[in-house]
Protein backbone atom coordinates (compact mmCIF):
# COMPACT_ATOMS: atom_id res chain seq x y z
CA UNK A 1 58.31 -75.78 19.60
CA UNK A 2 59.57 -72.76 19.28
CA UNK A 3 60.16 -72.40 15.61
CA UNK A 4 57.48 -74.39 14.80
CA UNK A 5 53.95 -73.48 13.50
CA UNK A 6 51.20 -76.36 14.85
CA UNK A 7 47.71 -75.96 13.64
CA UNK A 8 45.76 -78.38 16.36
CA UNK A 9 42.71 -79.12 13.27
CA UNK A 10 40.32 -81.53 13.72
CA UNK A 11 39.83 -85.12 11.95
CA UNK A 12 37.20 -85.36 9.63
CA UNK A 13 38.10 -88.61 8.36
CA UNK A 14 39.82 -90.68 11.25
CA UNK A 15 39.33 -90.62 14.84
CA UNK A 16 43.09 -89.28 15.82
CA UNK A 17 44.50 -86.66 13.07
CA UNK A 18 47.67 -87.73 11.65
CA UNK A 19 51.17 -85.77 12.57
CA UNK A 20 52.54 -84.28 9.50
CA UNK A 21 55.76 -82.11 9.91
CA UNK A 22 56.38 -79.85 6.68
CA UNK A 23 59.28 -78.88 6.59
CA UNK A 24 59.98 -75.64 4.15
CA UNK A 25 61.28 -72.74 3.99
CA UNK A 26 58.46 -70.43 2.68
CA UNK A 27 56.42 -69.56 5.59
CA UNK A 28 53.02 -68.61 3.97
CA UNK A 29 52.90 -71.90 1.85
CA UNK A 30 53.45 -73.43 5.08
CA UNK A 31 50.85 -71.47 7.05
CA UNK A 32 48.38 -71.63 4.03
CA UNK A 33 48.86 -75.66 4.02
CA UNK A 34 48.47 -75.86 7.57
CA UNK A 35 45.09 -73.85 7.18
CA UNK A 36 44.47 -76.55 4.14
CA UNK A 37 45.31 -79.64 5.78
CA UNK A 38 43.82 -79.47 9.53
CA UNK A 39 39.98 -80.09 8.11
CA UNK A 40 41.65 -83.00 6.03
CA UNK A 41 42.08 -84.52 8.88
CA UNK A 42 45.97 -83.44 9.09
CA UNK A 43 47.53 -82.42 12.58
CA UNK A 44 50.34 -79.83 10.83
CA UNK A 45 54.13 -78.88 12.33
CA UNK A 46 56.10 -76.92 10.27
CA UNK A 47 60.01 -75.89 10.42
CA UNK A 48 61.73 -73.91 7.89
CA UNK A 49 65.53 -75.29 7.25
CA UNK A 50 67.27 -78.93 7.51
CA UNK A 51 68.56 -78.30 10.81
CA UNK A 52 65.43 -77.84 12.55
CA UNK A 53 63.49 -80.51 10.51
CA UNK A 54 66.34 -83.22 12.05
CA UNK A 55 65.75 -81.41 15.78
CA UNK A 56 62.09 -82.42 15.89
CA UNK A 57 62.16 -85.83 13.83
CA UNK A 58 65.05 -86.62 17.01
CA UNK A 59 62.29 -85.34 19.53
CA UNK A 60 58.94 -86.02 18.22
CA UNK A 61 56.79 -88.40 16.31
CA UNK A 62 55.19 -87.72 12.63
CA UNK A 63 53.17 -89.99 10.79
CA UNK A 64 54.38 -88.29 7.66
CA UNK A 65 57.02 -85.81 6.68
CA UNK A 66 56.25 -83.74 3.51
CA UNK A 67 60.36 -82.71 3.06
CA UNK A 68 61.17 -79.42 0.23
CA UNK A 69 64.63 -80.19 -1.17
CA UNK A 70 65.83 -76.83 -1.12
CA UNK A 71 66.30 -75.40 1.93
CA UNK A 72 68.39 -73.36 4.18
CA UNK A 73 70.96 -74.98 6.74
CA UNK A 74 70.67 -78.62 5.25
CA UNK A 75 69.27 -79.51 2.23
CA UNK A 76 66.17 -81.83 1.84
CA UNK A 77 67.97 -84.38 0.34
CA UNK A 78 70.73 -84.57 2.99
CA UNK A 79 68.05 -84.42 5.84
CA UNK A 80 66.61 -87.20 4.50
CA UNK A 81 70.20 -89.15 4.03
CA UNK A 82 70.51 -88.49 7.77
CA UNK A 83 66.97 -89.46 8.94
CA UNK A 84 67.03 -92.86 7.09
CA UNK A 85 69.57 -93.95 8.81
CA UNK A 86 67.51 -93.65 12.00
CA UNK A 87 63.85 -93.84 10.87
CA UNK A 88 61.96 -95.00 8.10
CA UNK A 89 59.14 -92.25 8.28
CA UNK A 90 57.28 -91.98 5.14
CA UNK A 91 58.45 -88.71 3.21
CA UNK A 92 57.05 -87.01 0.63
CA UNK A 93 59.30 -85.11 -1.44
CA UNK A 94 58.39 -81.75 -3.18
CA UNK A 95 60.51 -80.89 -5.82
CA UNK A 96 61.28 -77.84 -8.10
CA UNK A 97 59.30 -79.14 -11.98
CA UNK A 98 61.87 -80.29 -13.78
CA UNK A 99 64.86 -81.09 -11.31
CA UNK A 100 64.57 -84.72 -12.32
CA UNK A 101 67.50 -85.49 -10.96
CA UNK A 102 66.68 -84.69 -7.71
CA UNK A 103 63.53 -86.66 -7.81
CA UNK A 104 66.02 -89.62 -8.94
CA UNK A 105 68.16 -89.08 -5.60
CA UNK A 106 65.52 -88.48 -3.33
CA UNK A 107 63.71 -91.53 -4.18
CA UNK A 108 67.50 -93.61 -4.04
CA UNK A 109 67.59 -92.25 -0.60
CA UNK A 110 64.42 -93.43 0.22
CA UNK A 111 61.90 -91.66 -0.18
CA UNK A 112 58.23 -92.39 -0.82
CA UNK A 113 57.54 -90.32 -3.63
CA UNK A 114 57.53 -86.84 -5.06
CA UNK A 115 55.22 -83.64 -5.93
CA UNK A 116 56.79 -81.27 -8.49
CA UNK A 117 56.23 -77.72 -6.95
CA UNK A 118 54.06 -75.52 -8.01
CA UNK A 119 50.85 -77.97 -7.36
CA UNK A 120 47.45 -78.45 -6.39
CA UNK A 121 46.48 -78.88 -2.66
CA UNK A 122 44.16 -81.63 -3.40
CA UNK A 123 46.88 -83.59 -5.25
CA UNK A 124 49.05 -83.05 -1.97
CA UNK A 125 46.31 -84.73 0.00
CA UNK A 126 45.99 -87.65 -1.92
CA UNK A 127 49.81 -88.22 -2.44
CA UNK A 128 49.94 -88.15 1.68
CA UNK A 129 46.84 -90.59 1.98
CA UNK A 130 48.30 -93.08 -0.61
CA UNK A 131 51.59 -93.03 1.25
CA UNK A 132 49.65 -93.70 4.63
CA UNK A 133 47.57 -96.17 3.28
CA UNK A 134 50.93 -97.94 2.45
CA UNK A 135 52.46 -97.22 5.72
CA UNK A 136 49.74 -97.88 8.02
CA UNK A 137 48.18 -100.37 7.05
CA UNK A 138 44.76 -99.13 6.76
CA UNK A 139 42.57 -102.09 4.84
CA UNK A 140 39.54 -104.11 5.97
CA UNK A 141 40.66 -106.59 8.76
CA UNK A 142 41.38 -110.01 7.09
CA UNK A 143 42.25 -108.33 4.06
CA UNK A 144 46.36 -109.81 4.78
CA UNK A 145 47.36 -112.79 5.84
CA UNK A 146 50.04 -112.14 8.65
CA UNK A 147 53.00 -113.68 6.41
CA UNK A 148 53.84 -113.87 2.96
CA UNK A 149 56.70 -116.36 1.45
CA UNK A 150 58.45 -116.30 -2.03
CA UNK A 151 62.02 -118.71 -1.60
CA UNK A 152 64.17 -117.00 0.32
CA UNK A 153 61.85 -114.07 1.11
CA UNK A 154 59.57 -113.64 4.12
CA UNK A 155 57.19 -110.18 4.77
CA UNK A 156 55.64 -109.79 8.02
CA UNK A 157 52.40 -107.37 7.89
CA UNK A 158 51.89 -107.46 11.55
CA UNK A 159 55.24 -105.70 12.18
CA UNK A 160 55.93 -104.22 9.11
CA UNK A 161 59.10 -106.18 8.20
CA UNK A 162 61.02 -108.04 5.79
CA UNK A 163 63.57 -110.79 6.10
CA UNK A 164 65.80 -112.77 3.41
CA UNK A 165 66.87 -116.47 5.01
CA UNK A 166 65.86 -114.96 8.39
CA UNK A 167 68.35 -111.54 8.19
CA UNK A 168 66.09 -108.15 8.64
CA UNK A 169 65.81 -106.71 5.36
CA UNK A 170 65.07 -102.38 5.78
CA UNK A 171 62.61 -101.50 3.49
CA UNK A 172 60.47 -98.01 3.38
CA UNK A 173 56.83 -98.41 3.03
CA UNK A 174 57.11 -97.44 -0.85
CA UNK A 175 59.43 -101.11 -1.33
CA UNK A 176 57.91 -103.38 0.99
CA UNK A 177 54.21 -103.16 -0.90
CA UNK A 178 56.38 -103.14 -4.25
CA UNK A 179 57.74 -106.49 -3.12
CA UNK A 180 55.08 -107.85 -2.03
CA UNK A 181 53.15 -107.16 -5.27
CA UNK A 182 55.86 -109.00 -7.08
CA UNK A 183 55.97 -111.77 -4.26
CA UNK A 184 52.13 -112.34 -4.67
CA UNK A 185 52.89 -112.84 -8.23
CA UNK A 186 56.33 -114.76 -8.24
CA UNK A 187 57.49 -115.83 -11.48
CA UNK A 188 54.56 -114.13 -13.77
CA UNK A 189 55.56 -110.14 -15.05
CA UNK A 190 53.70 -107.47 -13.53
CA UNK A 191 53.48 -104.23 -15.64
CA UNK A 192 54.84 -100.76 -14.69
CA UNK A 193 51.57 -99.50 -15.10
CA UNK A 194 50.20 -102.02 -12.24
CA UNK A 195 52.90 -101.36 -9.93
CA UNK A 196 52.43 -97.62 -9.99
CA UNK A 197 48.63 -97.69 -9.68
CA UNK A 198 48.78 -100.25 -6.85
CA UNK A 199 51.51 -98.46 -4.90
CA UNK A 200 51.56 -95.26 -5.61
CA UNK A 201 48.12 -94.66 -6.53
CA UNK A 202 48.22 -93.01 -10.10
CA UNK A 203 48.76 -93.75 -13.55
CA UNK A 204 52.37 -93.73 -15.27
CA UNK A 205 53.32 -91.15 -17.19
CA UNK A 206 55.78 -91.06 -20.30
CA UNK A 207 58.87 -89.76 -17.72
CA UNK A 208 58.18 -91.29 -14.68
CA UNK A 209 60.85 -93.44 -13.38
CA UNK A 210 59.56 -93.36 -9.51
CA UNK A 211 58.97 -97.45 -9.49
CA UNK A 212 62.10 -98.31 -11.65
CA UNK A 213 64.10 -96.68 -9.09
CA UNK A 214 62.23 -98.52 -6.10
CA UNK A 215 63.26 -101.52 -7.81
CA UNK A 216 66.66 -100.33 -7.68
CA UNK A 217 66.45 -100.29 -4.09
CA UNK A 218 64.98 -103.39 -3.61
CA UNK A 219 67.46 -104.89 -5.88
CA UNK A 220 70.69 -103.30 -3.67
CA UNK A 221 68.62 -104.57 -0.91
CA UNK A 222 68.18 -108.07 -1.71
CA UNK A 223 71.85 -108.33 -3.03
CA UNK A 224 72.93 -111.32 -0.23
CA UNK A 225 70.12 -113.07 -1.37
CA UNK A 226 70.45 -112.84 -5.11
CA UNK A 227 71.63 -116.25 -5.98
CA UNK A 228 68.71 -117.66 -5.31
CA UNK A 229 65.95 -114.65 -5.95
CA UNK A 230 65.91 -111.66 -8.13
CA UNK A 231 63.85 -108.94 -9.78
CA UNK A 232 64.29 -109.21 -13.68
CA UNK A 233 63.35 -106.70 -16.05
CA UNK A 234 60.66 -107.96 -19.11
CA UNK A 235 61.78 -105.82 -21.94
CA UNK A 236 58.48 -103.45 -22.57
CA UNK A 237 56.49 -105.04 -20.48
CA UNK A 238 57.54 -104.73 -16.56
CA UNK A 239 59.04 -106.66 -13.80
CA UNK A 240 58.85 -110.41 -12.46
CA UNK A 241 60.43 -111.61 -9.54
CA UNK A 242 62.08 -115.02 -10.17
CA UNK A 243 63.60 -117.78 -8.60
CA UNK A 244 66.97 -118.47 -9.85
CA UNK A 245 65.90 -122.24 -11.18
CA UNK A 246 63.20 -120.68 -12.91
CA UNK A 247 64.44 -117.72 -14.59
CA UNK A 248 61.70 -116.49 -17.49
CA UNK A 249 63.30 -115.92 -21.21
CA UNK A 250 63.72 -112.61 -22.22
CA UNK A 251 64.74 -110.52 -19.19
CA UNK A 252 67.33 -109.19 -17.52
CA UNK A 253 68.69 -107.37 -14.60
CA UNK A 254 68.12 -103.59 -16.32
């Protein structure tokens, strides 16, 4: 890769280091991740504009892609409008602190969440392990059953996949626990505070809209399906997922 910066690192955690591409254009944040990341247990690529980030996701496999919106070439945002068509990859955004409204976007395009730039290492780790938790898989065997049903609404865990009356439903890793959080709990409200410590591993904050905008997704998502399921909002108090001959009081689809 010849614009690419690999540090090979070695896996103190798992037996195989996970494939991370960063993708950024400042070189010594990349080199001084890198440097961070391979005794995390973090096998590190880095590219430095959209074009080159889109090369290697065509050539190579990543389990994770930590994605800057602004970059040279192609922005973040429109590499990742590009790669989901293709791939659902797990991405982690990093954003400029206080460009909410490219948090909003990235997170409509799919990605799995967001780290406001300038931050700490060590809160970088953990965002990527949370979102690999999610995507991989990586519980106790016999944790999951293999299939989970809610009317109309079927998740595979073996594969990874989601269908509505037997139609493939796309989902990134971010939506499919979301919906299964709400499908474990059809018909009773589960808080915003839940869903955001369950699936993206931290507490909500006053101005964090990350899960109402997953929802969002989900929502567009499960749109052929909506007369018989849908994801109602429980003024102050969260989400339920409801069956349409058993719609709660009180909510709405806000």
């Amino acid at each position: 890769m010849s614009d690419s910066a690999e540090t090979p690192g070695e896996s103190a955690t798992q037996a195989l280091p996970m494939g991370v591409l960063l993708v950024d254009d400042d070189r010594e944040l990349c080199h001084m991740l890198g440097e961070y990341l391979s005794p995390e247990g973090f096998r590190v690529s880095a590219v430095h504009d959209g074009d080159s980030a889109l090369y290697h996701l065509g050539r190579h496999h990543f389990d994770l892609i930590v994605l800057d919106v602004m970059l040279p070439k192609l922005s973040g945002l429109e590499v990742l409008r590009q790669l989901r068509q293709t791939q659902s990859t797990p991405v982690l955004m990093l954003t400029a602190r206080g460009e909410d409204v490219d948090r909003v976007e990235g997170l409509e395009l799919g990605a799995d969440d967001y780290l406001p730039k300038p931050f700490n290492p060590r809160e970088l780790v953990a965002r990527m392990r949370a979102i690999l938790r999610r995507s991989l898989m990586l519980e106790p065997q016999g944790a999951r059953r293999e299939r989970l049903d809610a009317g109309p609404l079927s998740l595979h865990f073996g594969s990874r996949t989601a269908s509505a009356r037997g139609q493939s439903i796309a989902l990134t890793g971010v939506e499919f626990r979301v919906l299964e959080i709400l499908m474990q709990q059809a018909g009773a409200v589960v808080s915003r505070e839940q869903l955001t410590r369950q699936v993206l591993s931290r507490r909500l904050t006053p101005y964090d809209r990350s899960i109402d905008t997953h929802i969002s997704n989900i929502r567009r998502k499960l749109a052929p399906v909506a007369d018989e399921v849908s994801i109602l909002n429980v003024r102050r108090s969260g989400y339920v997922l409801a069956m349409a001959e058993a719609r709660p009081p009180g909510t709405n689809q806000g």
